[in-house]
PDB file of N, CA and C in Angstrom:
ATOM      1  N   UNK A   1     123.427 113.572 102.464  1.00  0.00           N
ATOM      2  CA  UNK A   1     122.665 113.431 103.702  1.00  0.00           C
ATOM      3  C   UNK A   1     123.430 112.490 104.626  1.00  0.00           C
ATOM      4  N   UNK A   2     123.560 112.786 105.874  1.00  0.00           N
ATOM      5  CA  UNK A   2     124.337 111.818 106.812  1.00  0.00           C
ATOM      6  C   UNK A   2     123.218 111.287 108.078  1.00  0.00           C
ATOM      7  N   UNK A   3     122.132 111.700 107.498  1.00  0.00           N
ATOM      8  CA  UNK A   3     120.661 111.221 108.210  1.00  0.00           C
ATOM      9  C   UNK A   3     120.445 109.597 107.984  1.00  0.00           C
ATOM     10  N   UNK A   4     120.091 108.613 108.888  1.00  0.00           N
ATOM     11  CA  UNK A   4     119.620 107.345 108.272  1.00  0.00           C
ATOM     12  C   UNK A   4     118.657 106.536 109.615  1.00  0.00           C
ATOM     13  N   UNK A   5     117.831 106.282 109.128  1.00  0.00           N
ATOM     14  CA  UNK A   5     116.977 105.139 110.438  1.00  0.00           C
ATOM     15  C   UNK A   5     117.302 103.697 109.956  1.00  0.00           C
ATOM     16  N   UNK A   6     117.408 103.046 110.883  1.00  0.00           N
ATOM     17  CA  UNK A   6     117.825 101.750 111.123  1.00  0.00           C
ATOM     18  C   UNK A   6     117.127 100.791 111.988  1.00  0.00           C
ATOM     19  N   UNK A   7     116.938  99.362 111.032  1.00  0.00           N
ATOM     20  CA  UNK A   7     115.914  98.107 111.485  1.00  0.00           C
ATOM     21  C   UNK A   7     117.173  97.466 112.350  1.00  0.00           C
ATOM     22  N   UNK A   8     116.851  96.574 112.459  1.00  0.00           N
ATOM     23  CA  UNK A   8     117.599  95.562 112.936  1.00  0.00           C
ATOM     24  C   UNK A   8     116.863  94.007 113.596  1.00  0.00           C
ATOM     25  N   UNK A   9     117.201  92.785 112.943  1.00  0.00           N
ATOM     26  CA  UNK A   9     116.047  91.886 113.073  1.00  0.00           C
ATOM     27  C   UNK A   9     114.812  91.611 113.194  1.00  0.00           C
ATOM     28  N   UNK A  10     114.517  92.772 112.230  1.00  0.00           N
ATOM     29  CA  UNK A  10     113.179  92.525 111.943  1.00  0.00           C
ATOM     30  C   UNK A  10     112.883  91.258 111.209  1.00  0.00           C
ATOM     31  N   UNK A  11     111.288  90.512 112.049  1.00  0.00           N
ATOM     32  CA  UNK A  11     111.331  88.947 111.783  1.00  0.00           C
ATOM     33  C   UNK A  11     110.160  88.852 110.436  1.00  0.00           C
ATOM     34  N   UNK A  12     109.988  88.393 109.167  1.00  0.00           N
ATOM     35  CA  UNK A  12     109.267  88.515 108.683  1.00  0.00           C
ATOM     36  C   UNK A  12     109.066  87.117 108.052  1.00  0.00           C
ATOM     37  N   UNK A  13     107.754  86.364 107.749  1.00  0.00           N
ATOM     38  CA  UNK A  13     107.814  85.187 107.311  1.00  0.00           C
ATOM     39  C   UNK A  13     107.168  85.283 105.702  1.00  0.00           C
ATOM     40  N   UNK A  14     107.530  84.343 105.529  1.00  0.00           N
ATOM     41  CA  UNK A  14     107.233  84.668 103.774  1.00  0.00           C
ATOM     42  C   UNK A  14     107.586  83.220 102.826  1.00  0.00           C
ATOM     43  N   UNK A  15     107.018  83.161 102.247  1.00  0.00           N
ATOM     44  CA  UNK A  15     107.245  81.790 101.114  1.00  0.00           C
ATOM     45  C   UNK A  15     108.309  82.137 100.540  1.00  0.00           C
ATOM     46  N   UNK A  16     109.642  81.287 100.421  1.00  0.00           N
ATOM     47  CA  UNK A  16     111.075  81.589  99.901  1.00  0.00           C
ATOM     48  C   UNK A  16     111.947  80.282  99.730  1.00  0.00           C
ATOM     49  N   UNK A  17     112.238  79.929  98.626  1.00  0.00           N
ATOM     50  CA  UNK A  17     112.969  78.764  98.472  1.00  0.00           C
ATOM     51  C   UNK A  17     113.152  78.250  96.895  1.00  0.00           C
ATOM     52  N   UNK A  18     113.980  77.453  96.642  1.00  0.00           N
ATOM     53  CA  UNK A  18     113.904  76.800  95.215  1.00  0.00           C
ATOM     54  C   UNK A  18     113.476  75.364  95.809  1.00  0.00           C
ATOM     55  N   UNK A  19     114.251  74.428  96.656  1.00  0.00           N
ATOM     56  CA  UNK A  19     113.848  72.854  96.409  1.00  0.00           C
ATOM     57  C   UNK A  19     111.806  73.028  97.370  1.00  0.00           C
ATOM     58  N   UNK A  20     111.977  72.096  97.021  1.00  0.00           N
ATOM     59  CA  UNK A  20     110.444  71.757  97.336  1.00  0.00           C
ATOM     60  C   UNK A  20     109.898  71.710  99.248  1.00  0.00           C
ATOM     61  N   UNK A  21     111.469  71.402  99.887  1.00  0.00           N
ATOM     62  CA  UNK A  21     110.901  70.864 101.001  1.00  0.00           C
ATOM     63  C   UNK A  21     111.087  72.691 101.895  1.00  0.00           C
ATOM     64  N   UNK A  22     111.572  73.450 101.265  1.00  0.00           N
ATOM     65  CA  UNK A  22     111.591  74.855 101.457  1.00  0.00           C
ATOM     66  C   UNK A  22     110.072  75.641 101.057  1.00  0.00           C
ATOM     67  N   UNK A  23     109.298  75.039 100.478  1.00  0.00           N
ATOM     68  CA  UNK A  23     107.900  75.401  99.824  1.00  0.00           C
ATOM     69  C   UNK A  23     106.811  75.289 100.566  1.00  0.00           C
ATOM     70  N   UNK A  24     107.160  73.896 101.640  1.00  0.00           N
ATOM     71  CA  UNK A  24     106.108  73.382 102.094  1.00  0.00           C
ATOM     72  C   UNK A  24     105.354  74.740 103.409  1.00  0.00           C
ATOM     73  N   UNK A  25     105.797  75.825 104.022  1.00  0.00           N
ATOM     74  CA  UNK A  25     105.458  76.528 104.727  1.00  0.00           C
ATOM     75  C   UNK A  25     106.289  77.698 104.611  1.00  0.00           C
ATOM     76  N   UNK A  26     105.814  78.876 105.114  1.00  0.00           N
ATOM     77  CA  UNK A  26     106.594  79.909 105.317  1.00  0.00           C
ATOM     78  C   UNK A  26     107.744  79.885 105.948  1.00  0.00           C
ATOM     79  N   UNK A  27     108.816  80.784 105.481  1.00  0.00           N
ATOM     80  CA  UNK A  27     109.734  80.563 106.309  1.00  0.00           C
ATOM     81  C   UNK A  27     110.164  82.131 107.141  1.00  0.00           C
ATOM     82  N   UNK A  28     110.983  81.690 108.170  1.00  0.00           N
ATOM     83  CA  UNK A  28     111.069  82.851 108.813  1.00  0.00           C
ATOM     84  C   UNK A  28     112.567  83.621 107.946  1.00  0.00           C
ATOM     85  N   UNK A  29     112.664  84.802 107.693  1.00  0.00           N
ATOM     86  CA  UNK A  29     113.777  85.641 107.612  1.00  0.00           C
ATOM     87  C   UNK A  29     113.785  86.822 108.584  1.00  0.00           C
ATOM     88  N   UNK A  30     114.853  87.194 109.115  1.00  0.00           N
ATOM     89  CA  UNK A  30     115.595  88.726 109.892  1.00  0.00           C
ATOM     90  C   UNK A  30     115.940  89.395 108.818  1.00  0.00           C
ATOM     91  N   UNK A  31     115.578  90.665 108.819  1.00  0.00           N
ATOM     92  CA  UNK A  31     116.071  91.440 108.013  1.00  0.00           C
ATOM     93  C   UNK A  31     116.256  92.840 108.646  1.00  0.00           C
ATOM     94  N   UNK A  32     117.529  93.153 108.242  1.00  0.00           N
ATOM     95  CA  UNK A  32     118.167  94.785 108.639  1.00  0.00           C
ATOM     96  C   UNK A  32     118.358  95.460 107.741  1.00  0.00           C
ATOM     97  N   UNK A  33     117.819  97.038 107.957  1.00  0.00           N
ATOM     98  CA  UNK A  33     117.763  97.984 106.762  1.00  0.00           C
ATOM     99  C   UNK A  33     118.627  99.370 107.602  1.00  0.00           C
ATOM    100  N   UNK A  34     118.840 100.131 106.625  1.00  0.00           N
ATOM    101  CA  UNK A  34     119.297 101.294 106.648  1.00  0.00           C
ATOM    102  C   UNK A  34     118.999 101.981 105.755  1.00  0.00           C
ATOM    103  N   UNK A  35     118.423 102.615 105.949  1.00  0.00           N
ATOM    104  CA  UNK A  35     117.318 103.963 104.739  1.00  0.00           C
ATOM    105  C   UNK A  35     117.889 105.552 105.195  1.00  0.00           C
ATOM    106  N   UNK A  36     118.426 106.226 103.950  1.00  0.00           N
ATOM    107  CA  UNK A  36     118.785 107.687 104.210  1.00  0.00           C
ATOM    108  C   UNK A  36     117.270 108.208 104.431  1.00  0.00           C
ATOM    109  N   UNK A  37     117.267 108.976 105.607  1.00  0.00           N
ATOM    110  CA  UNK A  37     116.415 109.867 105.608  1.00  0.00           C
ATOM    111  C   UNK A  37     116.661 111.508 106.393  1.00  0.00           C
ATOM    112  N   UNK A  38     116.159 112.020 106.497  1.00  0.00           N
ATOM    113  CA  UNK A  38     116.512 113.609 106.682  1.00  0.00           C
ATOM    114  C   UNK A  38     115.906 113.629 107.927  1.00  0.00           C
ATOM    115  N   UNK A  39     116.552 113.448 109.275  1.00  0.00           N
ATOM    116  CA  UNK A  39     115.830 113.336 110.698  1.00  0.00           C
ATOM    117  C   UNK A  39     115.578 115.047 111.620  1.00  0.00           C
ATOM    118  N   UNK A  40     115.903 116.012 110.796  1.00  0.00           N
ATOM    119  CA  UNK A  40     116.466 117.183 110.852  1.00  0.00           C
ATOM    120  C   UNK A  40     115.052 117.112 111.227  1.00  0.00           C
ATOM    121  N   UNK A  41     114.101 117.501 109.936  1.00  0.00           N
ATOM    122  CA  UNK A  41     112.444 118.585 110.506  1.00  0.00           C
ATOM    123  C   UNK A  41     112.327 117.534 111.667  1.00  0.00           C
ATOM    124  N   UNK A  42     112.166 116.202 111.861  1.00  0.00           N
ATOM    125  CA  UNK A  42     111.720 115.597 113.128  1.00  0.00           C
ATOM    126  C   UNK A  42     111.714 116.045 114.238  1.00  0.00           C
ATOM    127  N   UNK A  43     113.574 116.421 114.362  1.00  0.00           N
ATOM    128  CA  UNK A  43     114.341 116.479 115.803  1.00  0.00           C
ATOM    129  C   UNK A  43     113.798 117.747 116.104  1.00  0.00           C
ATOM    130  N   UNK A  44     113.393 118.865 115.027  1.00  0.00           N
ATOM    131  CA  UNK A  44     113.288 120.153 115.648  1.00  0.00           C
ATOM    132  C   UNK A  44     111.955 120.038 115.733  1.00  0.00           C
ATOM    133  N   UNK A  45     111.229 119.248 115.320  1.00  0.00           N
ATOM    134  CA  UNK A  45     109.410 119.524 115.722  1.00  0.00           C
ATOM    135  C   UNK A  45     108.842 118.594 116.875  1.00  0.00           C
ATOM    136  N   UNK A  46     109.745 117.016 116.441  1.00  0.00           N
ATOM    137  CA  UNK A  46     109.116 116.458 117.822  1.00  0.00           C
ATOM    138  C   UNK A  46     107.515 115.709 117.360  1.00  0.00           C
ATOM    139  N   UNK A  47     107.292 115.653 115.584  1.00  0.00           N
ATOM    140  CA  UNK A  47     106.200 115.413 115.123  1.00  0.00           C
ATOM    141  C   UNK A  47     106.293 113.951 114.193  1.00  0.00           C
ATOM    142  N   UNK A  48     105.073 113.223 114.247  1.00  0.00           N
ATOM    143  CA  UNK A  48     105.537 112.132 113.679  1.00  0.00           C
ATOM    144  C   UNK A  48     105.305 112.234 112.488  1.00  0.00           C
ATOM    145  N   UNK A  49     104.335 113.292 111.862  1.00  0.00           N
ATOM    146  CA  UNK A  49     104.114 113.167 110.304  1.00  0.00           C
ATOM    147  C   UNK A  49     105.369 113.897 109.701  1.00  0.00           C
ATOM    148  N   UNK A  50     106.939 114.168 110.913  1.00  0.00           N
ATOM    149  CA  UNK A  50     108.248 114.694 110.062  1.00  0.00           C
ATOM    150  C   UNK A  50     108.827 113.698 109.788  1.00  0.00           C
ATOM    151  N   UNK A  51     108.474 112.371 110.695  1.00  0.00           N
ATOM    152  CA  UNK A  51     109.630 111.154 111.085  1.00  0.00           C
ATOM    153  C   UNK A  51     109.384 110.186 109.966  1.00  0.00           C
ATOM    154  N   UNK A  52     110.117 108.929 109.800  1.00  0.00           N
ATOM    155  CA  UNK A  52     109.537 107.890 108.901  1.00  0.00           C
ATOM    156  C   UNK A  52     108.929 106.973 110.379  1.00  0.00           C
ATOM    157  N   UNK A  53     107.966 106.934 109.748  1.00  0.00           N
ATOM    158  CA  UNK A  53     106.519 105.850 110.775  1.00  0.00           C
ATOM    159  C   UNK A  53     107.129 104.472 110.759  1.00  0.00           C
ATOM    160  N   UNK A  54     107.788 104.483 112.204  1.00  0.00           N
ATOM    161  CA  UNK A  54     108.406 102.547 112.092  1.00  0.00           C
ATOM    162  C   UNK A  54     107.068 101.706 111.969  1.00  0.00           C
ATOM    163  N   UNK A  55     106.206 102.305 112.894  1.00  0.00           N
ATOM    164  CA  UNK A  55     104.627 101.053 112.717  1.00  0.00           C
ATOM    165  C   UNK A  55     103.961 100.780 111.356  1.00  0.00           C
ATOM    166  N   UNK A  56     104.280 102.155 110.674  1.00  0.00           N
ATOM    167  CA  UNK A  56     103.465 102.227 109.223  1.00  0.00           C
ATOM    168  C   UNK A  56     104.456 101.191 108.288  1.00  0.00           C
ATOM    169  N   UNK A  57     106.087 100.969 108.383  1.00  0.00           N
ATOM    170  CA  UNK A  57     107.226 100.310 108.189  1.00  0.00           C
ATOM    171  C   UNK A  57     107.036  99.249 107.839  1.00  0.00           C
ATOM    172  N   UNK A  58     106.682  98.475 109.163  1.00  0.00           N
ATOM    173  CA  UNK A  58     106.798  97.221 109.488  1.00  0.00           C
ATOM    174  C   UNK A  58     105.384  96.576 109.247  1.00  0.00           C
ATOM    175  N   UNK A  59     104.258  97.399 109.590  1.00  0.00           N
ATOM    176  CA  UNK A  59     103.066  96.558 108.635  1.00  0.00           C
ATOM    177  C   UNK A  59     103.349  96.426 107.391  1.00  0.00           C
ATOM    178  N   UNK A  60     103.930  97.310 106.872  1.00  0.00           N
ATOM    179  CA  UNK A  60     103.803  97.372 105.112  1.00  0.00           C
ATOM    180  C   UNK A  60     104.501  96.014 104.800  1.00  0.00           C
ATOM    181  N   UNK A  61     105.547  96.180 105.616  1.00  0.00           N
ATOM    182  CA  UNK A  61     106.899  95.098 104.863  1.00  0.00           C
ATOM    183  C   UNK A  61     106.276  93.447 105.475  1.00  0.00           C
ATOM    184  N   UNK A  62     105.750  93.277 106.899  1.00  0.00           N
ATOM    185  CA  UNK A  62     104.967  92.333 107.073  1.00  0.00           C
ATOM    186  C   UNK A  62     103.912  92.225 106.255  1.00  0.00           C
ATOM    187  N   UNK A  63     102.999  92.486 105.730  1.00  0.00           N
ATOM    188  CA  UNK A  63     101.749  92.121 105.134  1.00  0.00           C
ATOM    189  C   UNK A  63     102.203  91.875 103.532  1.00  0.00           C
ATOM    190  N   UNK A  64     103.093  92.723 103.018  1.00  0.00           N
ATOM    191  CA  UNK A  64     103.808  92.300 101.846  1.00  0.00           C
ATOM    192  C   UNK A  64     104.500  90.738 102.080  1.00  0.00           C
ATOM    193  N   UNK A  65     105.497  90.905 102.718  1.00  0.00           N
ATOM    194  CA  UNK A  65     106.086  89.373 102.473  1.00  0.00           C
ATOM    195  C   UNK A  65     104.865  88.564 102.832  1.00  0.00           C
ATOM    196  N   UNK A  66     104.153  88.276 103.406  1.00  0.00           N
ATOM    197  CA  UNK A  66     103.548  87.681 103.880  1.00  0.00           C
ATOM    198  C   UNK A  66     102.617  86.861 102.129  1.00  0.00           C
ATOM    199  N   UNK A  67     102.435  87.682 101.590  1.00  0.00           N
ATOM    200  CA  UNK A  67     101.749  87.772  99.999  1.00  0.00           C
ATOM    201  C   UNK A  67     102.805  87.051  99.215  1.00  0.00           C
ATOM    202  N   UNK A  68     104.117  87.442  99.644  1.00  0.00           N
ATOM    203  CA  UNK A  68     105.048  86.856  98.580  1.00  0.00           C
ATOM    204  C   UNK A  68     105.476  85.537  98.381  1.00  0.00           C
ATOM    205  N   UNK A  69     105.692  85.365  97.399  1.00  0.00           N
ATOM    206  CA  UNK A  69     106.164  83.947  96.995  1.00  0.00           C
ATOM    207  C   UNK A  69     107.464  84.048  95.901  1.00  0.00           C
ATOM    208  N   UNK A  70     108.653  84.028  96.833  1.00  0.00           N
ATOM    209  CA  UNK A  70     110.114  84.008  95.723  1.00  0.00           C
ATOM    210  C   UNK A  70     110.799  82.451  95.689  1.00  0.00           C
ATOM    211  N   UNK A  71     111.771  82.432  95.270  1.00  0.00           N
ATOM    212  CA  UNK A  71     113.062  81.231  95.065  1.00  0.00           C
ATOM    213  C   UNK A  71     113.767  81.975  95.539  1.00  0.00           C
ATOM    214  N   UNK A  72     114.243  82.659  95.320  1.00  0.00           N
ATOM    215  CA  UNK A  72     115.920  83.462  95.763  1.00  0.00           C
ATOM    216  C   UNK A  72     115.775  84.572  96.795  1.00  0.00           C
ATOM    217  N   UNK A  73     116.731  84.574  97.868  1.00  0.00           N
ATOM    218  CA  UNK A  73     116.912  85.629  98.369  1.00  0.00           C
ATOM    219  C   UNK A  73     117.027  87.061  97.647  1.00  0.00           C
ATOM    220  N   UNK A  74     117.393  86.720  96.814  1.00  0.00           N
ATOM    221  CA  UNK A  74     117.985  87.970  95.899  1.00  0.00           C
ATOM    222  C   UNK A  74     116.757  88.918  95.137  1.00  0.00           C
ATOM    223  N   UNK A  75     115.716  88.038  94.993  1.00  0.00           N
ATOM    224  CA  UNK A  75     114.403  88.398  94.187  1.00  0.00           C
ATOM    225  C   UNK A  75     113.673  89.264  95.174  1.00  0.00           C
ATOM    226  N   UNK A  76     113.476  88.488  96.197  1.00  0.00           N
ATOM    227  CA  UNK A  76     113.039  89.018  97.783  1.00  0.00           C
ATOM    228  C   UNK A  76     113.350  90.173  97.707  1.00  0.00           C
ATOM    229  N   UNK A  77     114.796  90.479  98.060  1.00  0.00           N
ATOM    230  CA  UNK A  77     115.623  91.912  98.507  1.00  0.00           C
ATOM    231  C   UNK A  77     115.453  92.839  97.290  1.00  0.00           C
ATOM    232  N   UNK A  78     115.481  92.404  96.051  1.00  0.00           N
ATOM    233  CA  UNK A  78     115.109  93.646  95.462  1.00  0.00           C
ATOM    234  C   UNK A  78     113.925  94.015  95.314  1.00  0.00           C
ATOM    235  N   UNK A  79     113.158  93.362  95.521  1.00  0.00           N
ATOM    236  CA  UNK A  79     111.731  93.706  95.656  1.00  0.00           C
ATOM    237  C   UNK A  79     110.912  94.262  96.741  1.00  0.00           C
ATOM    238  N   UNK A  80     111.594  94.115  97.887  1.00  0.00           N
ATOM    239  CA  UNK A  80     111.326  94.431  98.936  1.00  0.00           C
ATOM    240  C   UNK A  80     111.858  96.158  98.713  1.00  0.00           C
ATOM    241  N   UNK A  81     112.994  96.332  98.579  1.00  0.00           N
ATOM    242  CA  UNK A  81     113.864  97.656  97.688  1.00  0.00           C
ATOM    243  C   UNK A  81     113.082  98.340  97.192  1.00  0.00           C
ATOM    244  N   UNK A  82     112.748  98.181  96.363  1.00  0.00           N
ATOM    245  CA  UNK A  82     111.466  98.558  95.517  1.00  0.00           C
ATOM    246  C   UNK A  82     110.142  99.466  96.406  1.00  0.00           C
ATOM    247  N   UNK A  83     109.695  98.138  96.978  1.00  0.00           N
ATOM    248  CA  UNK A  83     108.567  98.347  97.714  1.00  0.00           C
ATOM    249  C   UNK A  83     108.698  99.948  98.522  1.00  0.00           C
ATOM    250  N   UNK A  84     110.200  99.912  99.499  1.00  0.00           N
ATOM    251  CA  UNK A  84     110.556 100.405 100.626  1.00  0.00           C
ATOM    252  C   UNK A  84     110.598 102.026  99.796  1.00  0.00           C
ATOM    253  N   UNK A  85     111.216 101.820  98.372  1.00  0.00           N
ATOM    254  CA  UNK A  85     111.425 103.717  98.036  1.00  0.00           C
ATOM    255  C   UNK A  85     110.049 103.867  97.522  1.00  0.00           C
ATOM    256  N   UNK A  86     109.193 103.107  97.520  1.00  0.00           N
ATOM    257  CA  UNK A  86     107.854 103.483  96.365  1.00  0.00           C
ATOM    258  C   UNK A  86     107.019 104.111  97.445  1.00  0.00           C
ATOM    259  N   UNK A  87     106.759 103.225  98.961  1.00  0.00           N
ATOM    260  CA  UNK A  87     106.375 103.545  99.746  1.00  0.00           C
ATOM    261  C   UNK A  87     106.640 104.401 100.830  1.00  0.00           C
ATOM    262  N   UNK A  88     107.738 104.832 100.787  1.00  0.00           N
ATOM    263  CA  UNK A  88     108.208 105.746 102.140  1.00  0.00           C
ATOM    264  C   UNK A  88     109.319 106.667 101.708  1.00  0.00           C
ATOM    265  N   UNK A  89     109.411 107.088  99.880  1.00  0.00           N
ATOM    266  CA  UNK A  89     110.116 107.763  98.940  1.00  0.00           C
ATOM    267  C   UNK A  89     111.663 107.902 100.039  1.00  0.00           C
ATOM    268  N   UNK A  90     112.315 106.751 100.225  1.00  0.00           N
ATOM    269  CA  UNK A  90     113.606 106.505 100.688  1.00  0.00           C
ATOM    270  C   UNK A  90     114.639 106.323  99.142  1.00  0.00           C
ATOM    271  N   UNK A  91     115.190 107.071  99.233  1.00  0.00           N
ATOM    272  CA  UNK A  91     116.222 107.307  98.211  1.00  0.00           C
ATOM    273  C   UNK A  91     117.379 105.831  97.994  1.00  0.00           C
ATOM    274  N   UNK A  92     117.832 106.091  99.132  1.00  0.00           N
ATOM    275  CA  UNK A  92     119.156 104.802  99.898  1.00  0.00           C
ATOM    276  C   UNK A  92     118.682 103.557 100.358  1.00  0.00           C
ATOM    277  N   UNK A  93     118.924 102.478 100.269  1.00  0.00           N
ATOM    278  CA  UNK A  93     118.585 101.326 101.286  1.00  0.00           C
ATOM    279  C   UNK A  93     119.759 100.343 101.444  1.00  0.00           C
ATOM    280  N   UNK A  94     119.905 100.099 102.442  1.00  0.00           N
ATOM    281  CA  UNK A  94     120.914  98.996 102.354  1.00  0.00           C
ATOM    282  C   UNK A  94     120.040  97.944 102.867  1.00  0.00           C
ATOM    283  N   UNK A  95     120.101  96.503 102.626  1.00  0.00           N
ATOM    284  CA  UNK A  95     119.319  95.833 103.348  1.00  0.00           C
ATOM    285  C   UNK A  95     120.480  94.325 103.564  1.00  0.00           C
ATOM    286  N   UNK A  96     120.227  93.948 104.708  1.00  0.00           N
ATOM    287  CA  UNK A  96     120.719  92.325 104.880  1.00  0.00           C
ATOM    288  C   UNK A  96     119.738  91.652 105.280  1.00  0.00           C
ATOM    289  N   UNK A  97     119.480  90.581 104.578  1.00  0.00           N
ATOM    290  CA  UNK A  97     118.449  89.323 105.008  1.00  0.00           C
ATOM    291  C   UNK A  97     119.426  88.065 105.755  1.00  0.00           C
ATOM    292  N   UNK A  98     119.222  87.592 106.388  1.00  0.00           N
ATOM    293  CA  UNK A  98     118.898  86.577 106.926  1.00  0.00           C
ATOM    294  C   UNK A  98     118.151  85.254 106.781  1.00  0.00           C
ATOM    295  N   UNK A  99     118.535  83.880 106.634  1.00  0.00           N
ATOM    296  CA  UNK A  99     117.771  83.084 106.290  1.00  0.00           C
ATOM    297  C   UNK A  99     118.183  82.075 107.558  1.00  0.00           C
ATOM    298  N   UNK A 100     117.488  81.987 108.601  1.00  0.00           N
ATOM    299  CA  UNK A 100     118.234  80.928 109.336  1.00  0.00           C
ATOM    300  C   UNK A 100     117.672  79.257 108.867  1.00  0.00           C
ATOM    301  N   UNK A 101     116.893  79.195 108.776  1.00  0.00           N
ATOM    302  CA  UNK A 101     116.834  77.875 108.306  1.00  0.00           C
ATOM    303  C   UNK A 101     117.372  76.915 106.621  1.00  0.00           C
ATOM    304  N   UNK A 102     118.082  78.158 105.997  1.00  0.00           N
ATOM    305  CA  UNK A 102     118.479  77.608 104.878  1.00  0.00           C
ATOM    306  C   UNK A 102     120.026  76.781 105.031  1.00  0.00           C
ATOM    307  N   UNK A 103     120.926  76.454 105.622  1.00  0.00           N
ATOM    308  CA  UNK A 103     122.016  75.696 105.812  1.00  0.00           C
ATOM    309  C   UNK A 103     122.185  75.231 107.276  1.00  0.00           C
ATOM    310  N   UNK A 104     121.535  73.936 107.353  1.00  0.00           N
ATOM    311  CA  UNK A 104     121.758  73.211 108.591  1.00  0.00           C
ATOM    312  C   UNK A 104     123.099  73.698 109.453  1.00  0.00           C
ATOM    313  N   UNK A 105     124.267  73.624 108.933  1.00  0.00           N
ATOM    314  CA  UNK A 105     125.622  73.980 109.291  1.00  0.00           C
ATOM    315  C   UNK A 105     126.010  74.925 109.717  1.00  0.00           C
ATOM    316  N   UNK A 106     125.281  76.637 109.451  1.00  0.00           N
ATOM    317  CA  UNK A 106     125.049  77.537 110.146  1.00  0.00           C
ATOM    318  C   UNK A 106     124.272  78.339 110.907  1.00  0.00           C
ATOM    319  N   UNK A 107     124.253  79.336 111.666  1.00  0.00           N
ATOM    320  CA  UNK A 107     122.846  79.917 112.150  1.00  0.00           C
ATOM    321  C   UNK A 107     122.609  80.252 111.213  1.00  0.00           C
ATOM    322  N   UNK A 108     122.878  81.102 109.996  1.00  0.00           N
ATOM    323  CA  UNK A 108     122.101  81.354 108.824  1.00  0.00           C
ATOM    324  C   UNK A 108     123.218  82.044 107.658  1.00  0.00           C
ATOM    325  N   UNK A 109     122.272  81.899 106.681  1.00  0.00           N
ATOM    326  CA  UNK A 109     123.014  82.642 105.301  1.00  0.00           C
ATOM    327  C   UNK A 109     122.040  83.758 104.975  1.00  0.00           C
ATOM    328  N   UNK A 110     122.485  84.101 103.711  1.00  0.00           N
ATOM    329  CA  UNK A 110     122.073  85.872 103.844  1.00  0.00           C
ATOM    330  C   UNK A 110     122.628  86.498 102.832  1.00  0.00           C
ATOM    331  N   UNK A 111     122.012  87.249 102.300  1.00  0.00           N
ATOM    332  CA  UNK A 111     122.610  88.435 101.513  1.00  0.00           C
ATOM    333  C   UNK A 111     122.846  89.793 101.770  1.00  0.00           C
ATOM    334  N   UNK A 112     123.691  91.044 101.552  1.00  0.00           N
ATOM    335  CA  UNK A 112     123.234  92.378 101.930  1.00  0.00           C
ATOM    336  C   UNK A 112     123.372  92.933 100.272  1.00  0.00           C
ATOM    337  N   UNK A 113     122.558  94.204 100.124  1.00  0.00           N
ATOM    338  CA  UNK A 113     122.735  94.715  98.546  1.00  0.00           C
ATOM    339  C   UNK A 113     122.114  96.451  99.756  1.00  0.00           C
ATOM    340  N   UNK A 114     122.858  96.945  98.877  1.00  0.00           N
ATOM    341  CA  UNK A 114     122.292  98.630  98.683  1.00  0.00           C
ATOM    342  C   UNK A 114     121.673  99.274  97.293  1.00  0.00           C
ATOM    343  N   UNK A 115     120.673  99.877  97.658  1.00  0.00           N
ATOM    344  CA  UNK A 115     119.851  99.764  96.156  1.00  0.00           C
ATOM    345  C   UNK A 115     119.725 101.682  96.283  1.00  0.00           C
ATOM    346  N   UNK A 116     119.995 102.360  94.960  1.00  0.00           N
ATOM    347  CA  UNK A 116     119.693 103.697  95.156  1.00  0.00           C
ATOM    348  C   UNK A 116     119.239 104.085  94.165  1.00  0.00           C
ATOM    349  N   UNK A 117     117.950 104.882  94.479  1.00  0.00           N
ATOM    350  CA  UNK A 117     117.191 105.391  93.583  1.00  0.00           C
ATOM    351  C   UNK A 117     117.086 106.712  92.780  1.00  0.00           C
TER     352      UNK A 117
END
């Protein structure tokens, strides 16, 4: 498939950290995805129950993190992975997070992983 929809800074807040002073409130992460999907029936119908639903997307993945409570970026992203093929049967994902408040010294650190199901 050479089909794919694409996030890009999407802002999501969520409990994430190991030391303690990372615990005390949510923190904000950006996160960018890339999900194979098949945009073909869409383009020729023009219908949204062909498309993947960005609104249906982004509540899911907001109201989830929002519940979550990790240490690691890494726990986050695969779980979020998870979430994204269980819920919207996406085969592919690539995802990069964003952490801007985790290293004073930069705008932010971050991971990317591609997860395939």
């Amino acid at each position: 498939m050479s089909d794919s929809v694409y996030v890009t800074g999407l802002r999501l807040e969520t409990l994430i950290g190991v030391y303690a002073f990372e615990r005390v409130e949510r923190q904000l992460l950006f996160i960018d995805l890339e999900l194979d999907f098949d945009c073909h029936r869409a383009g020729q119908s023009d219908d949204l129950r062909h498309a993947l639903d960005y609104d249906r997307l982004f509540k899911t993945l907001r109201s989830w993190a929002l519940a979550q409570d990790f240490q690691l970026l890494e726990a986050f992203g695969e779980a979020l992975c998870v979430l994204v093929h269980e819920q919207f049967a996406i085969a592919r994902i690539q995802l990069q997070i964003n952490k801007p408040a985790a290293v004073t010294e930069c705008s932010a650190v971050g991971i990317k992983m591609e997860r395939r199901f």
